[in-house]
PDB file of N, CA and C in Angstrom:
ATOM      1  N   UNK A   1       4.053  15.363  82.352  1.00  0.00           N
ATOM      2  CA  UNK A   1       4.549  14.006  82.500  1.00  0.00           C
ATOM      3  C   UNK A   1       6.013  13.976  82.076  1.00  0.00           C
ATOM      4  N   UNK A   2       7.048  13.558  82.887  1.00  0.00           N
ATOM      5  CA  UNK A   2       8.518  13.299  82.625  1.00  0.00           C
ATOM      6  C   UNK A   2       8.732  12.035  82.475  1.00  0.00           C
ATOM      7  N   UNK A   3       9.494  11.623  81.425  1.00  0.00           N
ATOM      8  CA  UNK A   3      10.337  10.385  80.979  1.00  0.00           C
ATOM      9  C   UNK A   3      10.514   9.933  82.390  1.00  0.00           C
ATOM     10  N   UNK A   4      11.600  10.389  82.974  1.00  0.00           N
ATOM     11  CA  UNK A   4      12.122   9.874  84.565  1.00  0.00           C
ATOM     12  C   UNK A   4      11.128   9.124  84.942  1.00  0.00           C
ATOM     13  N   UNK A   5      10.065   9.853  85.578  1.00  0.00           N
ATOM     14  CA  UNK A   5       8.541   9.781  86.498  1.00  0.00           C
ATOM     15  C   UNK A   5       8.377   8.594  85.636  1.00  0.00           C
ATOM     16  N   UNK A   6       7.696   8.537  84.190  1.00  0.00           N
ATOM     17  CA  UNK A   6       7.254   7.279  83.641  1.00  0.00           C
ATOM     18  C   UNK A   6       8.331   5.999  83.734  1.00  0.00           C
ATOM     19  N   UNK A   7      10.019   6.075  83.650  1.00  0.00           N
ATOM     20  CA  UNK A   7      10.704   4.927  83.413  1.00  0.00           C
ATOM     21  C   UNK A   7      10.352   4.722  85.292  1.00  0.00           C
ATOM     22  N   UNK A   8      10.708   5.162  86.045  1.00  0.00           N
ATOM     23  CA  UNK A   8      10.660   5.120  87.295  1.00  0.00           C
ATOM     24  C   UNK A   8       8.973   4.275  87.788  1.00  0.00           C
ATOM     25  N   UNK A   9       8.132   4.312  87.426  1.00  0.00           N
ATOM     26  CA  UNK A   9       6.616   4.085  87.241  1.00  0.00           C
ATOM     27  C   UNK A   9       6.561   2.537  86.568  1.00  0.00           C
ATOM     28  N   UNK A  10       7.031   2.459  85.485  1.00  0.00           N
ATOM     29  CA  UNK A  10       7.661   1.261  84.600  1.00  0.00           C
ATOM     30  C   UNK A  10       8.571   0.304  85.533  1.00  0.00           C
ATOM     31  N   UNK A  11       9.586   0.741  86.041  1.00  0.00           N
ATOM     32  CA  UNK A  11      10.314  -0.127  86.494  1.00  0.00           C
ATOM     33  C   UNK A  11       9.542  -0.533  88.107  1.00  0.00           C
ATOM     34  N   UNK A  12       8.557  -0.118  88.543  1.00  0.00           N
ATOM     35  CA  UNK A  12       8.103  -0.506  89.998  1.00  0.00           C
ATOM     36  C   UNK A  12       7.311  -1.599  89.597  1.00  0.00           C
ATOM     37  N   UNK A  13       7.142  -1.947  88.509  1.00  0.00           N
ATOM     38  CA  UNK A  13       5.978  -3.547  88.391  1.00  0.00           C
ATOM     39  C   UNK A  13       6.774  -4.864  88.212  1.00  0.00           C
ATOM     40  N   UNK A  14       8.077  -4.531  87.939  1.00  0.00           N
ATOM     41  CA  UNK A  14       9.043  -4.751  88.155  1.00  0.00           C
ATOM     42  C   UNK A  14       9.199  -5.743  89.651  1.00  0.00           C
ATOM     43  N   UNK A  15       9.434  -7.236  89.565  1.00  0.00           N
ATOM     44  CA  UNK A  15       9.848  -7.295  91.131  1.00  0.00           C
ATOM     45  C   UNK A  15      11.701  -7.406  91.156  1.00  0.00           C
ATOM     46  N   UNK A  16      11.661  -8.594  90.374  1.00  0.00           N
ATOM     47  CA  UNK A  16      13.495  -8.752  90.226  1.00  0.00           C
ATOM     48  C   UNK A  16      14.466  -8.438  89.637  1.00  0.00           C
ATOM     49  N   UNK A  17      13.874  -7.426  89.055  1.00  0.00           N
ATOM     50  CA  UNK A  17      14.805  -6.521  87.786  1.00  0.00           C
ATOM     51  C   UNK A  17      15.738  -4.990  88.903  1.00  0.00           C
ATOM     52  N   UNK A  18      16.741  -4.658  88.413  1.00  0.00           N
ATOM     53  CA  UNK A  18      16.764  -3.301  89.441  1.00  0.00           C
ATOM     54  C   UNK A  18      16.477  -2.083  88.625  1.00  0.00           C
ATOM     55  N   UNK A  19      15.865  -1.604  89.351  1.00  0.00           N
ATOM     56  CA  UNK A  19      15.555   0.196  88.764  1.00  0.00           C
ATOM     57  C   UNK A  19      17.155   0.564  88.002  1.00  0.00           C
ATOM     58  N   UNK A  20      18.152   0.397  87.610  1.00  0.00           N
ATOM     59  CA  UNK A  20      18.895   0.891  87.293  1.00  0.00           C
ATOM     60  C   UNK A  20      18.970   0.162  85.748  1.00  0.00           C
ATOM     61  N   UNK A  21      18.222  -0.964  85.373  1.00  0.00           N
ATOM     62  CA  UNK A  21      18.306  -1.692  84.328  1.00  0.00           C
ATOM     63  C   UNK A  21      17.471  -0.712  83.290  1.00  0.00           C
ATOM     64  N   UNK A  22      16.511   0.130  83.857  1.00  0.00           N
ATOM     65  CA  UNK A  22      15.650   0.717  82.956  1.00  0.00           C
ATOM     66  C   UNK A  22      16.051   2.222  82.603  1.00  0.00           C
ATOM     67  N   UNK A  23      15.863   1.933  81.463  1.00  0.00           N
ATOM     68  CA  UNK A  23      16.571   3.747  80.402  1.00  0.00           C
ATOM     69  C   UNK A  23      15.443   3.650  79.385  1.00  0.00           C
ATOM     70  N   UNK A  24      15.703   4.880  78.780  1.00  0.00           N
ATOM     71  CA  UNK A  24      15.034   5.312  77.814  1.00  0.00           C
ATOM     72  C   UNK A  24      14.533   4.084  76.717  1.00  0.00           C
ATOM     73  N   UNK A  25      15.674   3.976  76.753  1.00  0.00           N
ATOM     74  CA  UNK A  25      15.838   2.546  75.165  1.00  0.00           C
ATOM     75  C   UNK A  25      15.909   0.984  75.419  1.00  0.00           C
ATOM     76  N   UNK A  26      15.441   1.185  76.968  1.00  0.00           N
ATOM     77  CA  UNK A  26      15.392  -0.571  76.933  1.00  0.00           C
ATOM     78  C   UNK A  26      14.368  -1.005  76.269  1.00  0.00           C
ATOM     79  N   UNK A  27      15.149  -2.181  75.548  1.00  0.00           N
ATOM     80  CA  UNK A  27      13.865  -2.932  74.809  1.00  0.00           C
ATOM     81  C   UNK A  27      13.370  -3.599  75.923  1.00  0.00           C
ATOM     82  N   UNK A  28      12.107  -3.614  76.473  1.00  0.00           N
ATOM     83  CA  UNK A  28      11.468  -4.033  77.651  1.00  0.00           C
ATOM     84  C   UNK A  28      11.186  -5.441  77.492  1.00  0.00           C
ATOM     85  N   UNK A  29      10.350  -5.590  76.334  1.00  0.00           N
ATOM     86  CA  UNK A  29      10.348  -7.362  75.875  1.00  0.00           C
ATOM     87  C   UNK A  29      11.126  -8.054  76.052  1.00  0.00           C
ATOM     88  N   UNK A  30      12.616  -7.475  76.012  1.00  0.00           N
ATOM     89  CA  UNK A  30      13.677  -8.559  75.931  1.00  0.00           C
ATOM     90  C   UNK A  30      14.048  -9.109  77.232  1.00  0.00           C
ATOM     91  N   UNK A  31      13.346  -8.203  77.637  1.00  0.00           N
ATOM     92  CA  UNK A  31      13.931  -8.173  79.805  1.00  0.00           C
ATOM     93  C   UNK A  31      13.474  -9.588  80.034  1.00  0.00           C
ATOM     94  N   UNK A  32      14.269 -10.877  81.194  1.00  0.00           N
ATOM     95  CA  UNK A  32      14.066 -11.708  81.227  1.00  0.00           C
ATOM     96  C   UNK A  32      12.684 -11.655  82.067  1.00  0.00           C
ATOM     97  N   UNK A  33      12.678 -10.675  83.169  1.00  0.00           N
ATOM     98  CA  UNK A  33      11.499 -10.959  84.063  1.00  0.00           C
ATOM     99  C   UNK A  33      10.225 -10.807  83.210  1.00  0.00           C
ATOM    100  N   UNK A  34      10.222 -10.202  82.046  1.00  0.00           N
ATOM    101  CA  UNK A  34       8.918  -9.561  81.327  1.00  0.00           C
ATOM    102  C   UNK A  34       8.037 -11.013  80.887  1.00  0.00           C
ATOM    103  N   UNK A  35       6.532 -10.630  81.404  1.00  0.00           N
ATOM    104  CA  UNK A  35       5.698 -11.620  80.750  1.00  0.00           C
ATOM    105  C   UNK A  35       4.367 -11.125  81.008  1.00  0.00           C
ATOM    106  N   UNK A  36       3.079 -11.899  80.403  1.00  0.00           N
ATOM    107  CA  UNK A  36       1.996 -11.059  79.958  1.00  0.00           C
ATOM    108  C   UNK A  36       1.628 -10.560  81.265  1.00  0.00           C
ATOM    109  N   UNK A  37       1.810 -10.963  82.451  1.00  0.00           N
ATOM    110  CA  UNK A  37       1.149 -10.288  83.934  1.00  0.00           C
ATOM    111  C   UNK A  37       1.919  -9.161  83.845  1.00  0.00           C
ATOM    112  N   UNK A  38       2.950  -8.646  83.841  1.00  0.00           N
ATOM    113  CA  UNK A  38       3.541  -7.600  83.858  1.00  0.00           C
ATOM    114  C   UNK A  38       3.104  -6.520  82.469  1.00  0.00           C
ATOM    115  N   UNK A  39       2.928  -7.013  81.592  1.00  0.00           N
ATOM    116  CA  UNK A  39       2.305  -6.686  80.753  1.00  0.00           C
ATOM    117  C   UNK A  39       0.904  -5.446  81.604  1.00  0.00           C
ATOM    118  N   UNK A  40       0.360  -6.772  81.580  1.00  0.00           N
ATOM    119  CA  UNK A  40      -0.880  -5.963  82.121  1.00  0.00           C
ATOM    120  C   UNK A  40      -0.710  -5.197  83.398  1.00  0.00           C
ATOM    121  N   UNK A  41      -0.034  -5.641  84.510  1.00  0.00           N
ATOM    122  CA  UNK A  41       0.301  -4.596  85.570  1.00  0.00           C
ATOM    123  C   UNK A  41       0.590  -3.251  84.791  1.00  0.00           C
ATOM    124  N   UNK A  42       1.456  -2.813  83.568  1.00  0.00           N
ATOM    125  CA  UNK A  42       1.668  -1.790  83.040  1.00  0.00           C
ATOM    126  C   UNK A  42       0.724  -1.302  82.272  1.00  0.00           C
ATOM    127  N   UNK A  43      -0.283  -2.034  81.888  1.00  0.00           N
ATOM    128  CA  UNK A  43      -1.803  -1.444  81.427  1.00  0.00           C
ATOM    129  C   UNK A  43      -2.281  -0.511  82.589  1.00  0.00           C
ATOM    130  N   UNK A  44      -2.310  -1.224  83.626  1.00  0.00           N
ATOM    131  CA  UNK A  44      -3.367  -1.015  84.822  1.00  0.00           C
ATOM    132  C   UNK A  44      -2.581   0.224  85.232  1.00  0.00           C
ATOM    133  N   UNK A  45      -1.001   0.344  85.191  1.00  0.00           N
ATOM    134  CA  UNK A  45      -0.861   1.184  86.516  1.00  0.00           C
ATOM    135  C   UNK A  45      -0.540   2.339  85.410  1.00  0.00           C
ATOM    136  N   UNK A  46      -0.775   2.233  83.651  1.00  0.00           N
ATOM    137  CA  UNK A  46      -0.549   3.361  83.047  1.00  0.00           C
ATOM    138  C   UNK A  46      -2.267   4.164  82.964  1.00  0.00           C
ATOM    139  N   UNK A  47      -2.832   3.347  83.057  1.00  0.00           N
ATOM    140  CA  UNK A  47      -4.169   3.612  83.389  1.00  0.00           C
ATOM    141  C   UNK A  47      -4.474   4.241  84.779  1.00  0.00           C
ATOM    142  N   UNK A  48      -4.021   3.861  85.613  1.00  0.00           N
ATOM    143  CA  UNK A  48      -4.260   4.401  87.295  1.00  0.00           C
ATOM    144  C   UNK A  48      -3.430   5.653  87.601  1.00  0.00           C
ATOM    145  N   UNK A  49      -2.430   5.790  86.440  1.00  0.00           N
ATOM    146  CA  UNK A  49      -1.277   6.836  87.155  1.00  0.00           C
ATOM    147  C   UNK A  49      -1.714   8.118  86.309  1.00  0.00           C
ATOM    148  N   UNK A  50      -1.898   7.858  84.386  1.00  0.00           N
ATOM    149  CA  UNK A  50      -2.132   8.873  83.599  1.00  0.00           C
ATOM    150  C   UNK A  50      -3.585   8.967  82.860  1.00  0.00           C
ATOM    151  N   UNK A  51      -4.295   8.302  83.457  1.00  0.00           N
ATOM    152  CA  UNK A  51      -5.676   8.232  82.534  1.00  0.00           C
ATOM    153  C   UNK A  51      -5.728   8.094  81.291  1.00  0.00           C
ATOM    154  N   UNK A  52      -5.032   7.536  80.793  1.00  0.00           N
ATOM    155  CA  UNK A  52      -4.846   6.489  79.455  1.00  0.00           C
ATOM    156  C   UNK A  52      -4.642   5.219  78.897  1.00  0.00           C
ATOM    157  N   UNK A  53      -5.952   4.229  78.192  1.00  0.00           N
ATOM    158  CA  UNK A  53      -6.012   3.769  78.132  1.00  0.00           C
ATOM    159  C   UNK A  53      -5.245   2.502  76.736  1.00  0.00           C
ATOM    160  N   UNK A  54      -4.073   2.088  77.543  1.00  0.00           N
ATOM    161  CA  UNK A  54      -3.496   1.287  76.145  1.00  0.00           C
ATOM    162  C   UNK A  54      -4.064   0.353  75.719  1.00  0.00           C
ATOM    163  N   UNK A  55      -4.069  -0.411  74.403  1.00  0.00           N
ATOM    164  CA  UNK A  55      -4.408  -1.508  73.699  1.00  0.00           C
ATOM    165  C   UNK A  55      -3.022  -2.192  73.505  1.00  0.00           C
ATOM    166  N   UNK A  56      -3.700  -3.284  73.465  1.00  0.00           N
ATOM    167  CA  UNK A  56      -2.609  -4.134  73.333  1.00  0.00           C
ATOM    168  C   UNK A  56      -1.570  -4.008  72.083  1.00  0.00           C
ATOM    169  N   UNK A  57      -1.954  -3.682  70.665  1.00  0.00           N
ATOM    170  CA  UNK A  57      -1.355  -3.635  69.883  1.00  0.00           C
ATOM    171  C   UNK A  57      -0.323  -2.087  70.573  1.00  0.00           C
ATOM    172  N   UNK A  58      -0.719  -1.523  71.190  1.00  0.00           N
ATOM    173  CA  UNK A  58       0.028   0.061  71.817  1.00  0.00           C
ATOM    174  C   UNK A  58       1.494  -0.939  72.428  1.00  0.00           C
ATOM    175  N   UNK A  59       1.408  -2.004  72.961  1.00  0.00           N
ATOM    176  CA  UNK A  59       2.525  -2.971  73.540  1.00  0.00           C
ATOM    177  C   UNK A  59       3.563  -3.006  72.456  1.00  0.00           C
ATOM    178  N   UNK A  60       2.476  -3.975  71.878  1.00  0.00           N
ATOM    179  CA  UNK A  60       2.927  -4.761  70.837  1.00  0.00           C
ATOM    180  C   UNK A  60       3.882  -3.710  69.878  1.00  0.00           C
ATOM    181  N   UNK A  61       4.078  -2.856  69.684  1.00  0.00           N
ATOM    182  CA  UNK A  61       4.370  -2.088  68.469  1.00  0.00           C
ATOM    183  C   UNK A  61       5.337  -1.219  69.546  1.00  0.00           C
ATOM    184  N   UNK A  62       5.737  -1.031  70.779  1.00  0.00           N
ATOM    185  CA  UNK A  62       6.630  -0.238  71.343  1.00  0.00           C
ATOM    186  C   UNK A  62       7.776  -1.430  71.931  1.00  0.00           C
ATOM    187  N   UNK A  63       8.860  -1.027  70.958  1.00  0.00           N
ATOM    188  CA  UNK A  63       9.742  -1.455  70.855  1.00  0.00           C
ATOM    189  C   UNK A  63      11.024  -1.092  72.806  1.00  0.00           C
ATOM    190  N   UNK A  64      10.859   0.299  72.919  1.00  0.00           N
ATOM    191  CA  UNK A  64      11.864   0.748  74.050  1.00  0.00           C
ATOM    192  C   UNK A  64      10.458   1.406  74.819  1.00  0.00           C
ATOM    193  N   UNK A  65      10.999   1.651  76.026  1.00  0.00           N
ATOM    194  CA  UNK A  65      10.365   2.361  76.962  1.00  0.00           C
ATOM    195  C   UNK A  65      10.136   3.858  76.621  1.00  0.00           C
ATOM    196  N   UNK A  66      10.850   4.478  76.079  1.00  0.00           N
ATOM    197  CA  UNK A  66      10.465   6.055  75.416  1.00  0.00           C
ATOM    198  C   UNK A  66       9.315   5.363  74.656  1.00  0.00           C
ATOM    199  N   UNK A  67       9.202   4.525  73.752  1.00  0.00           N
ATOM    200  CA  UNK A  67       8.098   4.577  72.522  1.00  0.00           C
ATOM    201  C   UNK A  67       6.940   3.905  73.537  1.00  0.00           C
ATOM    202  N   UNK A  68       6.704   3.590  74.264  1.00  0.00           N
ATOM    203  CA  UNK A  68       5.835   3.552  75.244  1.00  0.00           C
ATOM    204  C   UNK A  68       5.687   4.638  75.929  1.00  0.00           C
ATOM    205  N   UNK A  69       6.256   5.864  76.614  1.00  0.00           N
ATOM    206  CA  UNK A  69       6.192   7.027  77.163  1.00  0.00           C
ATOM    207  C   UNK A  69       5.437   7.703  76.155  1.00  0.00           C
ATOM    208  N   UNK A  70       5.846   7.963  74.889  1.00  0.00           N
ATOM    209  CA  UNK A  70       5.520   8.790  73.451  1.00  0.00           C
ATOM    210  C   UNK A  70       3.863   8.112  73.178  1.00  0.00           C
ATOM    211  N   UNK A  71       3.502   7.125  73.357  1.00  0.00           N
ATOM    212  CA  UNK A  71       2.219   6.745  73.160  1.00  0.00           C
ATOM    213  C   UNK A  71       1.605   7.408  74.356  1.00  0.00           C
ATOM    214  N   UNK A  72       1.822   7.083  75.451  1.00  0.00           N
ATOM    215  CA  UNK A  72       1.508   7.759  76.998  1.00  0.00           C
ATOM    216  C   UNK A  72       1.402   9.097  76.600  1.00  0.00           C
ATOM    217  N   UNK A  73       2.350   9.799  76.446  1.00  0.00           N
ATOM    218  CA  UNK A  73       2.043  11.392  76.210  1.00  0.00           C
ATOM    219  C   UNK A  73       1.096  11.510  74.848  1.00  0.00           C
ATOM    220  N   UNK A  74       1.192  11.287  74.014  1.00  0.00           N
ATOM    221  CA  UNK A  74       0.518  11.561  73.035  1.00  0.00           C
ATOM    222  C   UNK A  74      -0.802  11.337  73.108  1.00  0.00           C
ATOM    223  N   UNK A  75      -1.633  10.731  74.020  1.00  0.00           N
ATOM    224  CA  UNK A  75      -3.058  10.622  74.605  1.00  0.00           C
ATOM    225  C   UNK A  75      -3.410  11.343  76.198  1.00  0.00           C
ATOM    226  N   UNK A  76      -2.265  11.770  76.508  1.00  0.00           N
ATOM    227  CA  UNK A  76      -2.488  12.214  77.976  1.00  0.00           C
ATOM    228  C   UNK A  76      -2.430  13.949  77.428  1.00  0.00           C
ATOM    229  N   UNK A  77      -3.689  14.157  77.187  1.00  0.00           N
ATOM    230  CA  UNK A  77      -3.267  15.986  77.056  1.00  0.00           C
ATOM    231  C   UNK A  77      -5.041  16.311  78.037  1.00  0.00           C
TER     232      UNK A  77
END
């Protein structure tokens, strides 16, 4: 699993944001489009893409998109 592949994966649930807004360290929460449907679109499609299942507190507590990747890898072995 590559950072890229996951920010790239991240930013497609995404409708009005552009793929170029998303890096390693965006704080994702802060993003204006972000809200709980998107939320969960990124449950579902981290679930559909890596077979891992987040909890909500896994959200809640990832501050940038790496610390969301780092939870992702750290259950995807």
């Amino acid at each position: 699993m590559e950072l890229n592949d996951f920010i790239e994966n991240f930013a497609n649930q995404f409708d009005d944001t552009d793929v170029s807004e998303f890096k390693p360290d965006t704080e994702f929460k802060e993003m204006e489009e972000w809200t709980s449907l998107i939320a969960f679109s990124e449950i579902v499609m981290i679930k559909n893409e890596y077979g891992v299942t987040l909890k909500g507190d896994d959200i809640k507590n990832a501050k940038t998109i790496e610390d969301l990747f780092k939870v992702v890898s750290s259950r995807n072995n």
